[in-house]
PDB file of N, CA and C in Angstrom:
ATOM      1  N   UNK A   1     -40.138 -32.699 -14.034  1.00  0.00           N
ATOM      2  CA  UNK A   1     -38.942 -31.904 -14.195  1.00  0.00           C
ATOM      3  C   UNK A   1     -38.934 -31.266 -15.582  1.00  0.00           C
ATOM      4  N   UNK A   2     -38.330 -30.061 -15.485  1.00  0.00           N
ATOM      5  CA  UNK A   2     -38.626 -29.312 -16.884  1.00  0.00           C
ATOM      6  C   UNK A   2     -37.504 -29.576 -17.493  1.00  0.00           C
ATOM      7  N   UNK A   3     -37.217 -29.991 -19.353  1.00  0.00           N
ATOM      8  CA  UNK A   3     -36.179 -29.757 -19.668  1.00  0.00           C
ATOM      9  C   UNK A   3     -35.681 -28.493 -20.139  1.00  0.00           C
ATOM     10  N   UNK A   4     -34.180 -28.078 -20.003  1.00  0.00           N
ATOM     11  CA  UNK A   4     -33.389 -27.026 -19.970  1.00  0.00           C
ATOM     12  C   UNK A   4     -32.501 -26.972 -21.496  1.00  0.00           C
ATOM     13  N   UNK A   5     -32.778 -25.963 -22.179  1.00  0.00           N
ATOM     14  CA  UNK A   5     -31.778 -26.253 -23.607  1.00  0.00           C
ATOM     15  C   UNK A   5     -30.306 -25.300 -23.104  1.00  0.00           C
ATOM     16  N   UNK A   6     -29.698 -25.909 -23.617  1.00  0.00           N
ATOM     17  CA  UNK A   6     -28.376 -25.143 -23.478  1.00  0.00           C
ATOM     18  C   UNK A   6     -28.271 -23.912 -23.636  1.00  0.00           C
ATOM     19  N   UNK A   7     -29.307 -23.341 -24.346  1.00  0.00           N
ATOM     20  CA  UNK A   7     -29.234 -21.600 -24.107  1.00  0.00           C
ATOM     21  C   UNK A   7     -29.532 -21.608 -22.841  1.00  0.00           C
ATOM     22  N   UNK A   8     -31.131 -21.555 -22.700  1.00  0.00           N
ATOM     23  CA  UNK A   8     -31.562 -21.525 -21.436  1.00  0.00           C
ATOM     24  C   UNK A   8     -30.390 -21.807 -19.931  1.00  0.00           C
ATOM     25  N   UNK A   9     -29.740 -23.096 -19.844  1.00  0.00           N
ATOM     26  CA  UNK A   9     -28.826 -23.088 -18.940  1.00  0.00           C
ATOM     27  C   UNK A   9     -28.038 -22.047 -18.554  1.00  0.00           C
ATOM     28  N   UNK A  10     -27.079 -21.531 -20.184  1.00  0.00           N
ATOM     29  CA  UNK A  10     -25.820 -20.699 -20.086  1.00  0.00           C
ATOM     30  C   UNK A  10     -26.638 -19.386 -19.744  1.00  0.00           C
ATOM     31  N   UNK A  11     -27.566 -19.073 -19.870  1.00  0.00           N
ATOM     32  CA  UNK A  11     -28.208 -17.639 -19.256  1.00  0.00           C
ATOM     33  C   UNK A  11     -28.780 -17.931 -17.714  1.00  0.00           C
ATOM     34  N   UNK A  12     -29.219 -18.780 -17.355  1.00  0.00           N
ATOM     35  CA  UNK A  12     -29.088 -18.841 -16.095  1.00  0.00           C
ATOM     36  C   UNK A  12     -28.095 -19.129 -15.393  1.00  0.00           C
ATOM     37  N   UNK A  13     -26.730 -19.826 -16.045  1.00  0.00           N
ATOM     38  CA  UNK A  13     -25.252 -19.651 -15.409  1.00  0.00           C
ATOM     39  C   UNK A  13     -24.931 -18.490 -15.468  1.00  0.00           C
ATOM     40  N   UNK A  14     -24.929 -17.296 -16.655  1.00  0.00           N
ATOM     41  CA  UNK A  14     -24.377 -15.872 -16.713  1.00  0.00           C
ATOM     42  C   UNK A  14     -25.205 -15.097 -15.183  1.00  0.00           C
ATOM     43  N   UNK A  15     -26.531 -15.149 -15.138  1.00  0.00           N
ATOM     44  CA  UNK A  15     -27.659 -14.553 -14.181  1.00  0.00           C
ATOM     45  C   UNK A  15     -27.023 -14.918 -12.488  1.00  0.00           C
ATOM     46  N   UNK A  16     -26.441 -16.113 -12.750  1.00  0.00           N
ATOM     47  CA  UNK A  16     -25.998 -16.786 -11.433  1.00  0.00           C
ATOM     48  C   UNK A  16     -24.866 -16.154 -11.054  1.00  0.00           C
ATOM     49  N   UNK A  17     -23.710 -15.986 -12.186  1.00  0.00           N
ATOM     50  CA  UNK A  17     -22.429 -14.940 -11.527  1.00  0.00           C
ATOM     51  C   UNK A  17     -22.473 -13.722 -11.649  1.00  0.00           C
ATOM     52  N   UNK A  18     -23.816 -13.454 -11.839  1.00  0.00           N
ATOM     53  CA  UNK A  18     -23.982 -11.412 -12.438  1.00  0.00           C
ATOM     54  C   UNK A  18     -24.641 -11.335 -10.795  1.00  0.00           C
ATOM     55  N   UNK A  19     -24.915 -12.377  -9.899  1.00  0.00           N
ATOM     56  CA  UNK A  19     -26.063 -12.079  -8.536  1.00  0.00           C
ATOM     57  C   UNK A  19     -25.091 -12.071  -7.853  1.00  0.00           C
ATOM     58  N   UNK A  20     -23.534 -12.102  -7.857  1.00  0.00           N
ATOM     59  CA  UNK A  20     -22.654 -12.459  -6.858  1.00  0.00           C
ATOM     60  C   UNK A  20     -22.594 -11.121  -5.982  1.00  0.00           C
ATOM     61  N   UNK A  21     -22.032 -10.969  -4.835  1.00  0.00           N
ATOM     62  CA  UNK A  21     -22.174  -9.325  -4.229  1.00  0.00           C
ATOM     63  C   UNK A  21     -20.355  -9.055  -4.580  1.00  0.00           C
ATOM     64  N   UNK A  22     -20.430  -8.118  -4.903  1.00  0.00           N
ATOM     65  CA  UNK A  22     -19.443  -6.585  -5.089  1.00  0.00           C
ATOM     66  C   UNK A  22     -18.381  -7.198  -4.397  1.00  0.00           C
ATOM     67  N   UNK A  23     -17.095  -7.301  -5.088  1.00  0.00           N
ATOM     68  CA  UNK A  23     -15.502  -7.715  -4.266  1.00  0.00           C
ATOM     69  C   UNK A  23     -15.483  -6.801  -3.575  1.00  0.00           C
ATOM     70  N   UNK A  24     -15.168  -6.852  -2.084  1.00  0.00           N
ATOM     71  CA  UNK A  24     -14.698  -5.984  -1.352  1.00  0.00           C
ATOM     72  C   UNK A  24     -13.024  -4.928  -1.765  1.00  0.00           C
ATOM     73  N   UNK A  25     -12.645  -5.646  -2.876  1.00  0.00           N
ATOM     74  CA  UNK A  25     -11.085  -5.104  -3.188  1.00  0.00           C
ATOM     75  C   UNK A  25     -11.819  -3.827  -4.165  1.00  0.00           C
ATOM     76  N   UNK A  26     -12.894  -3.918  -4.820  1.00  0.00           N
ATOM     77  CA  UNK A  26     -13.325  -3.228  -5.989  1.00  0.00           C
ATOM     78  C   UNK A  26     -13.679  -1.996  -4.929  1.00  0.00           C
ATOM     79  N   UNK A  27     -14.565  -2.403  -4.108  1.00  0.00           N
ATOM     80  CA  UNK A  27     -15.073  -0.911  -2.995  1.00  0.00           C
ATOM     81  C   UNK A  27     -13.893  -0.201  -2.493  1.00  0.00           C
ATOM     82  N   UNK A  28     -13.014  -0.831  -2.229  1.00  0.00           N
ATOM     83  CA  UNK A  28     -11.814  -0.336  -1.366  1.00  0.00           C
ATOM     84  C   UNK A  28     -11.386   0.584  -2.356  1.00  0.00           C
ATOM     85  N   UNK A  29     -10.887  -0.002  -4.044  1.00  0.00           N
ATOM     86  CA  UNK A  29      -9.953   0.522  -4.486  1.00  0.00           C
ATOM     87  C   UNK A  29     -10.687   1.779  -5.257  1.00  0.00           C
ATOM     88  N   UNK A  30     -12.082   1.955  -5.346  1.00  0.00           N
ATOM     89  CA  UNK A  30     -12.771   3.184  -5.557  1.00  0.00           C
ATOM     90  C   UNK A  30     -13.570   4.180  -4.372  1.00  0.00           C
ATOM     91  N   UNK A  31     -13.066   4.048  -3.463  1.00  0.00           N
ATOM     92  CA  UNK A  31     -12.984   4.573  -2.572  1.00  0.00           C
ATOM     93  C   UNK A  31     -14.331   4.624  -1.758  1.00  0.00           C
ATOM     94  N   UNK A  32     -15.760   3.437  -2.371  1.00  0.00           N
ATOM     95  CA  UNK A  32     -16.542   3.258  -1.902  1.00  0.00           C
ATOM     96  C   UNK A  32     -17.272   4.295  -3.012  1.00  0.00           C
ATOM     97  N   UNK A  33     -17.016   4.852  -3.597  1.00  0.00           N
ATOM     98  CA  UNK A  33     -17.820   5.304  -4.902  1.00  0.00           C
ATOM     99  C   UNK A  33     -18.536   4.351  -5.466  1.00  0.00           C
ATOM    100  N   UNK A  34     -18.941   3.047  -5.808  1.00  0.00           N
ATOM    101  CA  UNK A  34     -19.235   2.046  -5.936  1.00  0.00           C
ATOM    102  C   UNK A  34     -19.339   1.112  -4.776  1.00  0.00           C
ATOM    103  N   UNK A  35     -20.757   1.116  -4.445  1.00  0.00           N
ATOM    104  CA  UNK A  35     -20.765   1.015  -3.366  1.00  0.00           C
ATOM    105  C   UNK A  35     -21.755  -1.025  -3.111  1.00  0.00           C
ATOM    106  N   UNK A  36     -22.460  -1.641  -4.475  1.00  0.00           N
ATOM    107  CA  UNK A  36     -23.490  -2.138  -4.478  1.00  0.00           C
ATOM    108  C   UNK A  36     -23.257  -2.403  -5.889  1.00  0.00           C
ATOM    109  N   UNK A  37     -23.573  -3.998  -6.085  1.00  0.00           N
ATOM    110  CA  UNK A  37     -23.722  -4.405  -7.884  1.00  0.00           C
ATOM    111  C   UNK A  37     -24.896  -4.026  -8.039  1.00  0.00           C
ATOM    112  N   UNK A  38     -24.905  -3.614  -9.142  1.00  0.00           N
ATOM    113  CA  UNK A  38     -26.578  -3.561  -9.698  1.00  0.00           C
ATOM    114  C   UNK A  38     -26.867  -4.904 -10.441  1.00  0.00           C
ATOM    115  N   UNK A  39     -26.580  -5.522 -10.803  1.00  0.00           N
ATOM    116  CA  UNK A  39     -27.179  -7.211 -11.122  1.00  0.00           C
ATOM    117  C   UNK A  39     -27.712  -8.030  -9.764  1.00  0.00           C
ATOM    118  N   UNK A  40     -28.019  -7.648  -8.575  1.00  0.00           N
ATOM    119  CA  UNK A  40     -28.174  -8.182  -7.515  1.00  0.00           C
ATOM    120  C   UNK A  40     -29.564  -8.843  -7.839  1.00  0.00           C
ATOM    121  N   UNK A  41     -29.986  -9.959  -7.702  1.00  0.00           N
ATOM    122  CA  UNK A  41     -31.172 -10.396  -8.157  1.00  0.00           C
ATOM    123  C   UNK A  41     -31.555 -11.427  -6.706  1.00  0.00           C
ATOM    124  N   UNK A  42     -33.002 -11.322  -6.403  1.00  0.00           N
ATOM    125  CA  UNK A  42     -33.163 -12.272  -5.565  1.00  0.00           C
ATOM    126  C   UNK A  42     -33.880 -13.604  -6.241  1.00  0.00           C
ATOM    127  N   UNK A  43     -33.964 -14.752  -6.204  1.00  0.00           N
ATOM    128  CA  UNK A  43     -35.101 -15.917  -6.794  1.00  0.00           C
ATOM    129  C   UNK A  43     -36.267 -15.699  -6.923  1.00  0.00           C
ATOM    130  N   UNK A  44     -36.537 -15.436  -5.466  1.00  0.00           N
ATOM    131  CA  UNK A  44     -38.220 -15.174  -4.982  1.00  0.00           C
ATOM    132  C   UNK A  44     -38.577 -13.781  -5.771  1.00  0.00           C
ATOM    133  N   UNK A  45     -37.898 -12.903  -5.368  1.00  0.00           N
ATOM    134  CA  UNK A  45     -38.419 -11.700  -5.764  1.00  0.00           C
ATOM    135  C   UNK A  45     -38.274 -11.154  -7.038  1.00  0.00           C
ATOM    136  N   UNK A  46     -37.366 -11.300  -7.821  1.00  0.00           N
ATOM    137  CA  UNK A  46     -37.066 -10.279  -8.932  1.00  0.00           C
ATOM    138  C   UNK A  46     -37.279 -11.684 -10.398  1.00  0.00           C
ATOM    139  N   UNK A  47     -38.066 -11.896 -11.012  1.00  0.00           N
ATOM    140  CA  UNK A  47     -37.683 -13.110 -12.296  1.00  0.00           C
ATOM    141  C   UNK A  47     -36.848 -12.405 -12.894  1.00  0.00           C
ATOM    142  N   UNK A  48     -36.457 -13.431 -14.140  1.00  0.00           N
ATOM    143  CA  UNK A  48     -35.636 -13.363 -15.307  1.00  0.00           C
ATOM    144  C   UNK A  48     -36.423 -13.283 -16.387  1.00  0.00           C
ATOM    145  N   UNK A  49     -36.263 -12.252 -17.769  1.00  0.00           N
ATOM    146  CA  UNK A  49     -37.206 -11.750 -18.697  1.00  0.00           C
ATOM    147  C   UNK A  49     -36.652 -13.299 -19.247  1.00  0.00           C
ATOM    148  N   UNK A  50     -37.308 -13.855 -20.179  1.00  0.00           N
ATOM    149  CA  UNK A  50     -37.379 -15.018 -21.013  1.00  0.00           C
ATOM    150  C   UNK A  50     -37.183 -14.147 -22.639  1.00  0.00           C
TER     151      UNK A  50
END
């Protein structure tokens, strides 16, 4: 098991609520002009710069 320093954690906690998908209240209330977060990150596919 690897250890994790407390930076390291709190940037993979920030990375974790930046991957969430788009409130549906936010699309509604811009009329779908915003359509998609751009922080969308997958595990497998996209890493995190170090």
């Amino acid at each position: 098991m690897s250890r994790k320093t407390r930076a390291t954690k709190m940037m993979l906690a920030k990375k974790a609520k930046q991957s969430r998908r788009m409130p549906l209240l936010a699309r509604l209330r811009t009329h779908t002009r915003l359509q998609q977060n751009l922080f969308r990150r997958d595990w497998r596919r996209t890493k995190i710069k170090k």
